[in-house]
PDB file of N, CA and C in Angstrom:
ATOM      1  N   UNK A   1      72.190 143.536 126.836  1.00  0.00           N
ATOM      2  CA  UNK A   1      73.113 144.517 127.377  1.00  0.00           C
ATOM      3  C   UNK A   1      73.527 145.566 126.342  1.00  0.00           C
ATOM      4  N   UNK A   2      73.522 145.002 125.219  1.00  0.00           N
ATOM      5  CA  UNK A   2      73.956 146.137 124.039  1.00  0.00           C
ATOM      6  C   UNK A   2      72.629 147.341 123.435  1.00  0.00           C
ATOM      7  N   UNK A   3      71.792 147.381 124.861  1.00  0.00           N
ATOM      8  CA  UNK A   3      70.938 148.450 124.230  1.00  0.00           C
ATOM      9  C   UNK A   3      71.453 149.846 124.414  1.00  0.00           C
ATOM     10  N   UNK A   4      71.041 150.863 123.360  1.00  0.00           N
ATOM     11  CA  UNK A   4      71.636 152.101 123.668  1.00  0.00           C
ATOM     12  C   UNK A   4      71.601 152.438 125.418  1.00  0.00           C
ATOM     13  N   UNK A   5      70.440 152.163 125.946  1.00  0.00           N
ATOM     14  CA  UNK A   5      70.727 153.013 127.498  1.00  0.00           C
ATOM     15  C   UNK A   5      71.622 152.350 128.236  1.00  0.00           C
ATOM     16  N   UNK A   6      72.062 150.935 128.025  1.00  0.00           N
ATOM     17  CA  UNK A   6      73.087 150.512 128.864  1.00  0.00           C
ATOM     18  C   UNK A   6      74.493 151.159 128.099  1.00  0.00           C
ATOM     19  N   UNK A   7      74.628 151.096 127.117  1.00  0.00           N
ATOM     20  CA  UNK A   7      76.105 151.492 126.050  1.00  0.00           C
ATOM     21  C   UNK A   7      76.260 153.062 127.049  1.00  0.00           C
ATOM     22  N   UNK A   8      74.631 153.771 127.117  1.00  0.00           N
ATOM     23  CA  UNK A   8      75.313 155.218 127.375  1.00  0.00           C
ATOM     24  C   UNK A   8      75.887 154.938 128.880  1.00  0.00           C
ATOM     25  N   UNK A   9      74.895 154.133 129.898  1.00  0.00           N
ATOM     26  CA  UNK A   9      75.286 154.183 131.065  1.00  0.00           C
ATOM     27  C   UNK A   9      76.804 153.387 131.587  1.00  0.00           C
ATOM     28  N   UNK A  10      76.787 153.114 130.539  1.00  0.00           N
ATOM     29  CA  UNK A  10      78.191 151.956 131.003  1.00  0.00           C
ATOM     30  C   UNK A  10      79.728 152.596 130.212  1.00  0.00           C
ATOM     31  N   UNK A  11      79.405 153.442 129.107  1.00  0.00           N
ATOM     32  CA  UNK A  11      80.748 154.160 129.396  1.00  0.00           C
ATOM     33  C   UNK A  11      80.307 155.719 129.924  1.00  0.00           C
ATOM     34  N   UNK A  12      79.395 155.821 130.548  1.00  0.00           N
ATOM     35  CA  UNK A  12      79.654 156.975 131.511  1.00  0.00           C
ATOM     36  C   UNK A  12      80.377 156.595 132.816  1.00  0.00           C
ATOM     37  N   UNK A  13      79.898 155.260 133.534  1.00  0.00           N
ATOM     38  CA  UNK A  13      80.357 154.849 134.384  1.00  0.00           C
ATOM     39  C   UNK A  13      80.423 153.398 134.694  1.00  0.00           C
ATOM     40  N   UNK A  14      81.555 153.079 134.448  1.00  0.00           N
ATOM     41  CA  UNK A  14      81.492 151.206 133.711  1.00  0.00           C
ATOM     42  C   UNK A  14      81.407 150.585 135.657  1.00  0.00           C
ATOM     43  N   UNK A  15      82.267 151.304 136.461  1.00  0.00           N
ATOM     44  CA  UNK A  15      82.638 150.626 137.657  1.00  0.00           C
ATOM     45  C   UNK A  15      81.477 150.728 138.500  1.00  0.00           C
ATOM     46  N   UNK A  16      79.775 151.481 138.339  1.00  0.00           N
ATOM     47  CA  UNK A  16      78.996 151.335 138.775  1.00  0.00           C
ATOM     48  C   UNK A  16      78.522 149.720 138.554  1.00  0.00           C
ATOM     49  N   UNK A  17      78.557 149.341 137.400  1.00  0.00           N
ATOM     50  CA  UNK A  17      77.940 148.150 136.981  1.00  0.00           C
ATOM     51  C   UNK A  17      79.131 147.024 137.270  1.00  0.00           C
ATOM     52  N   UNK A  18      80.021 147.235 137.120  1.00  0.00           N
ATOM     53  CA  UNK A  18      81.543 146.091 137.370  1.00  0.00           C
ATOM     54  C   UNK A  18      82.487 146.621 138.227  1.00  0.00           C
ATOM     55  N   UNK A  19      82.288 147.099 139.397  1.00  0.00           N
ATOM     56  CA  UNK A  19      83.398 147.387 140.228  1.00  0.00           C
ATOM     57  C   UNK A  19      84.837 147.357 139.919  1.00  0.00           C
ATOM     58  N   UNK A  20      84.886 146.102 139.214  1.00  0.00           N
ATOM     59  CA  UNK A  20      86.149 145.579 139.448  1.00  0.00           C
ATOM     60  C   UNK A  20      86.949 145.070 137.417  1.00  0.00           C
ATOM     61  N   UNK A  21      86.055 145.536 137.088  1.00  0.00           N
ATOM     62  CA  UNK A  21      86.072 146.421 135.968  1.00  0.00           C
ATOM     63  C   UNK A  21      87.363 146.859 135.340  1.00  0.00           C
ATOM     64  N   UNK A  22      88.140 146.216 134.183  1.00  0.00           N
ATOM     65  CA  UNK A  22      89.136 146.866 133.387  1.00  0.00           C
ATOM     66  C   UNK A  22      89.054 147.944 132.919  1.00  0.00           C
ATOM     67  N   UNK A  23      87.461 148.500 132.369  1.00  0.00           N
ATOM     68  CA  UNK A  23      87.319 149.634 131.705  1.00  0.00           C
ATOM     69  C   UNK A  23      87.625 150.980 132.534  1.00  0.00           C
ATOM     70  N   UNK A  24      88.301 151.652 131.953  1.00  0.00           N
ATOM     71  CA  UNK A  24      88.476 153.156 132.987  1.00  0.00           C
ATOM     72  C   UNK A  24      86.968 153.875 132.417  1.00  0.00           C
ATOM     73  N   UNK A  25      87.194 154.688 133.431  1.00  0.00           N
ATOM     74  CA  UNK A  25      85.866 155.541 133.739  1.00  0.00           C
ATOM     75  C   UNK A  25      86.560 156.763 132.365  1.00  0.00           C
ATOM     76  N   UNK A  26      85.715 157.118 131.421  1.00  0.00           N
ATOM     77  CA  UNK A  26      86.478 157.640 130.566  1.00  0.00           C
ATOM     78  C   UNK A  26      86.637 159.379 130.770  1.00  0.00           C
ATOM     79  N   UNK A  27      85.445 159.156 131.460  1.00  0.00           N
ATOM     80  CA  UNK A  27      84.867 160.980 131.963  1.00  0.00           C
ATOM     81  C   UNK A  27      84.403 161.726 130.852  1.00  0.00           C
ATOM     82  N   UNK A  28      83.593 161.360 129.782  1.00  0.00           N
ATOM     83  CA  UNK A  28      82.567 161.570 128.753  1.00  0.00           C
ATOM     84  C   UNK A  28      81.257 162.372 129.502  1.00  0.00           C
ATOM     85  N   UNK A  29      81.301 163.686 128.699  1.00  0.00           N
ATOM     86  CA  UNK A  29      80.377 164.236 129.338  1.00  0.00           C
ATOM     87  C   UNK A  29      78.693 163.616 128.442  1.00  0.00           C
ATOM     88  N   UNK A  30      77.659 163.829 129.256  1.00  0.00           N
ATOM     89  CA  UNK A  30      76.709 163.165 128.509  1.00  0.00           C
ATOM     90  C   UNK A  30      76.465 163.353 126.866  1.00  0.00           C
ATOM     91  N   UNK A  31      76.516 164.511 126.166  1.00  0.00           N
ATOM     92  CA  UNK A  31      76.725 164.460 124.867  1.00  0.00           C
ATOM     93  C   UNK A  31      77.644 163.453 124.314  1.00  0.00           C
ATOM     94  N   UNK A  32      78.579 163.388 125.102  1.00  0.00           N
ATOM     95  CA  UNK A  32      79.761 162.288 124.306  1.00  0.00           C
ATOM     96  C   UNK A  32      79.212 161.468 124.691  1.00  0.00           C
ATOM     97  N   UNK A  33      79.175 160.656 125.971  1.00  0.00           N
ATOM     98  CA  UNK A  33      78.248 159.671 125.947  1.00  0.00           C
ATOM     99  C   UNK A  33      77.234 159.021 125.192  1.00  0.00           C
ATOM    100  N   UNK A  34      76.766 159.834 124.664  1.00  0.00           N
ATOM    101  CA  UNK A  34      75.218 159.344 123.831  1.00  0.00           C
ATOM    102  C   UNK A  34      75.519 159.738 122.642  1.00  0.00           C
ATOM    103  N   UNK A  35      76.867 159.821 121.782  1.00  0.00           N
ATOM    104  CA  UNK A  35      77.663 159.996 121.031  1.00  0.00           C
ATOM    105  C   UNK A  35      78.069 158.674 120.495  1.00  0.00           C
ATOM    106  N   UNK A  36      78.992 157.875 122.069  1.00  0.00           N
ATOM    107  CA  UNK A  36      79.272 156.540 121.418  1.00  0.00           C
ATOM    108  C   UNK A  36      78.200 156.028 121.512  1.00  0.00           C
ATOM    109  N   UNK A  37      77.386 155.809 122.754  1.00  0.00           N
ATOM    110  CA  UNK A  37      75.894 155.001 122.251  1.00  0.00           C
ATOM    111  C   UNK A  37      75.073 154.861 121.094  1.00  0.00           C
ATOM    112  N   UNK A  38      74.827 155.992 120.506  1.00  0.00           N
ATOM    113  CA  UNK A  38      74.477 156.300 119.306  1.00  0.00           C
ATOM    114  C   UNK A  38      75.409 155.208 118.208  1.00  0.00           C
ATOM    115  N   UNK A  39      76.609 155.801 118.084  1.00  0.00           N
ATOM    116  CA  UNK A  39      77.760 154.793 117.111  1.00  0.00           C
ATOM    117  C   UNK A  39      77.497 153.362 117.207  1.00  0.00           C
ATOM    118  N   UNK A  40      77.994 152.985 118.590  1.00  0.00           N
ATOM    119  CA  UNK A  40      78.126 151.384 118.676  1.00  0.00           C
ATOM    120  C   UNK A  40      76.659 150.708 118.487  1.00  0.00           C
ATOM    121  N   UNK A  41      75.274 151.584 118.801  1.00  0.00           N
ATOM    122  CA  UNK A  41      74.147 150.899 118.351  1.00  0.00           C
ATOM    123  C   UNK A  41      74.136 151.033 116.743  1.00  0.00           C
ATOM    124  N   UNK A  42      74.626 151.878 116.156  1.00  0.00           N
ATOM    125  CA  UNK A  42      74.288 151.876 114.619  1.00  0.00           C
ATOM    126  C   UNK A  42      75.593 150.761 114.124  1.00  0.00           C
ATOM    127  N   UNK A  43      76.824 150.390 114.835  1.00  0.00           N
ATOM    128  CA  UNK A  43      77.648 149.060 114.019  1.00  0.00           C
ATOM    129  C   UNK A  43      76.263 147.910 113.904  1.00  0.00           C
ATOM    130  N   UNK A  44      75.407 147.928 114.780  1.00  0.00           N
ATOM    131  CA  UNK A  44      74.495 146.836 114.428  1.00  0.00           C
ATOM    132  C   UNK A  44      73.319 146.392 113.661  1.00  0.00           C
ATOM    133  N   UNK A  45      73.389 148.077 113.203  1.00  0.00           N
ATOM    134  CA  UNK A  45      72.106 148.317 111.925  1.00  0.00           C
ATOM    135  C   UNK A  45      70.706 148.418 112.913  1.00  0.00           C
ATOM    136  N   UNK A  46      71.189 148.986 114.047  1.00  0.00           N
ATOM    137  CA  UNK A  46      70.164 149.724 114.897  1.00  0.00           C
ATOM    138  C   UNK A  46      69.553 150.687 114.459  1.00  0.00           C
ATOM    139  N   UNK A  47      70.120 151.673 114.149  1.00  0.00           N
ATOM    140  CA  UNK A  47      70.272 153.294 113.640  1.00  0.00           C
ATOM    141  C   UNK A  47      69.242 153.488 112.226  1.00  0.00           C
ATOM    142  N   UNK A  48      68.913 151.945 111.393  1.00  0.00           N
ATOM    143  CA  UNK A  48      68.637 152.259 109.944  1.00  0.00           C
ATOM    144  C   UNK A  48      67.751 151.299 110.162  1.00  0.00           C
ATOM    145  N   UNK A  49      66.931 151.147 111.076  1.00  0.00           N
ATOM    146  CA  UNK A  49      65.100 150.169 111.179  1.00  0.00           C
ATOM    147  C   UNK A  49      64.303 151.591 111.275  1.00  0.00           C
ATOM    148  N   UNK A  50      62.975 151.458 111.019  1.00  0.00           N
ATOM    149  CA  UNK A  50      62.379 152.350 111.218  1.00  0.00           C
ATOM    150  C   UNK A  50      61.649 152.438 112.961  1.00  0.00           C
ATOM    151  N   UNK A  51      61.927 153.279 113.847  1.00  0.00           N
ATOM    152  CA  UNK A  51      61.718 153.549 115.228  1.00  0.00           C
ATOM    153  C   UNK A  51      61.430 154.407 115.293  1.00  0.00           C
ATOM    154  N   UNK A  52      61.560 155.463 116.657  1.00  0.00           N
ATOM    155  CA  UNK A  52      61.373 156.564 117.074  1.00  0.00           C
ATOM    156  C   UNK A  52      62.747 157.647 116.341  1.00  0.00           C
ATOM    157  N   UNK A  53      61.956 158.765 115.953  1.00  0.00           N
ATOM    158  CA  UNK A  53      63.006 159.704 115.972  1.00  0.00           C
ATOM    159  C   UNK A  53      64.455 160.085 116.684  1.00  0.00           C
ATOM    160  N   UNK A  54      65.453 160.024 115.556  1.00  0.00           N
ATOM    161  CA  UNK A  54      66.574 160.379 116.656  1.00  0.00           C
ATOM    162  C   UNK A  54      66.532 161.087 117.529  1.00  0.00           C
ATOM    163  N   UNK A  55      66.226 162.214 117.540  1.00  0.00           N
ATOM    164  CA  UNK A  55      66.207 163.259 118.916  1.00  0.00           C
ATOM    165  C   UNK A  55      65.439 163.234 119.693  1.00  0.00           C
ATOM    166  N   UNK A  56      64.418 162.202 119.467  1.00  0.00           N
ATOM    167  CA  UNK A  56      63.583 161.956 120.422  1.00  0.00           C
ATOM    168  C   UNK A  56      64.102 160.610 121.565  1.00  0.00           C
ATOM    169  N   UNK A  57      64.845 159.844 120.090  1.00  0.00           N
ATOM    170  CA  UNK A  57      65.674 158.909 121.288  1.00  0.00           C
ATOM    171  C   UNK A  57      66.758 159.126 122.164  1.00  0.00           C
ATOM    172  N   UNK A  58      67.435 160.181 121.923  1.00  0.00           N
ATOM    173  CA  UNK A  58      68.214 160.400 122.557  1.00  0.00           C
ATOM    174  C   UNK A  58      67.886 161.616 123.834  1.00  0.00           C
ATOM    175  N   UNK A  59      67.021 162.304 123.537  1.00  0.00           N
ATOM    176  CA  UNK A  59      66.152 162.516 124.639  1.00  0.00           C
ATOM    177  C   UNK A  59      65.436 162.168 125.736  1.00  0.00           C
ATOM    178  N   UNK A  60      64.736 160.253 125.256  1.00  0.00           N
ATOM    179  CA  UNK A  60      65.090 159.571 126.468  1.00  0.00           C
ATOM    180  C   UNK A  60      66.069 158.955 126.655  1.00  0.00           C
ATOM    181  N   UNK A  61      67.109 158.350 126.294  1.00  0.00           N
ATOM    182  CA  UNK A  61      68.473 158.037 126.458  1.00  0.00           C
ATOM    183  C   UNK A  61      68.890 159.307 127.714  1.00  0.00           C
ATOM    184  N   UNK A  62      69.066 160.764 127.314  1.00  0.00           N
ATOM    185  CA  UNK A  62      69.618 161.474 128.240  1.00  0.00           C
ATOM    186  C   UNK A  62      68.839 161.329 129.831  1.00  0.00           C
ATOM    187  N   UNK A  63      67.730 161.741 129.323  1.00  0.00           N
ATOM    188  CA  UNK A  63      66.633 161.822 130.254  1.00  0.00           C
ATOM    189  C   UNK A  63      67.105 159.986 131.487  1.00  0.00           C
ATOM    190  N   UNK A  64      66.895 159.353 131.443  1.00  0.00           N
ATOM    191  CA  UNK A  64      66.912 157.799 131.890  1.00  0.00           C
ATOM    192  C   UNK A  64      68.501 158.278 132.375  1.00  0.00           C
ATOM    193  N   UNK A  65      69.378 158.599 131.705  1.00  0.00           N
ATOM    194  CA  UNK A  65      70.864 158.687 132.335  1.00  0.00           C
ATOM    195  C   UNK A  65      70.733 159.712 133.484  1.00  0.00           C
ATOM    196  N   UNK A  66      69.930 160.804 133.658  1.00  0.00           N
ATOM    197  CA  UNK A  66      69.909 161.963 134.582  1.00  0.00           C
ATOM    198  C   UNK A  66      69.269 161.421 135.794  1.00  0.00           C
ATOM    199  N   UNK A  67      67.807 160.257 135.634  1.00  0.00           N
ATOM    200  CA  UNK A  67      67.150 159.726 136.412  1.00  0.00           C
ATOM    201  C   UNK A  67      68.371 158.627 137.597  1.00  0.00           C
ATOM    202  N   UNK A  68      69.416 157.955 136.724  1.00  0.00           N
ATOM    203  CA  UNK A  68      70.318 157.034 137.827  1.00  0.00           C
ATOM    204  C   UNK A  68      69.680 155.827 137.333  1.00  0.00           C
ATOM    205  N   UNK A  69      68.458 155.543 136.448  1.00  0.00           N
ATOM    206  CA  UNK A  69      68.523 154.224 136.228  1.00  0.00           C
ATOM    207  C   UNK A  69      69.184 153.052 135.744  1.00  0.00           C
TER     208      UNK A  69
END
């Protein structure tokens, strides 16, 4: 659950995934969104393995959030 595309999709809109859900809907536009995603994947030393380019990840990160998946 702690992969970046769920982090972005779940504080864009937590009550899609938990209805019933403590988290408020924060109203983060997608830059912010993939802002904290970005953050909370790098507390885990995500951010500093060698992968795909940042802007390329966050390009599909955005991209996958626009799709509704």
């Amino acid at each position: 659950m702690l992969q970046p595309q769920f982090i972005y999709r779940w504080v864009r809109n937590p009550q899609s995934f938990k209805p019933n859900t403590r988290m408020p809907n924060l109203g983060l536009s997608e830059e912010e969104a993939l802002a904290v995603a970005f953050y909370v994947s790098s507390l885990r030393g995500e951010g500093a393995h060698v992968g795909p380019d940042p802007v390329e990840k966050a390009s599909l990160i955005q991209n996958e959030g626009k799709s509704g998946k």
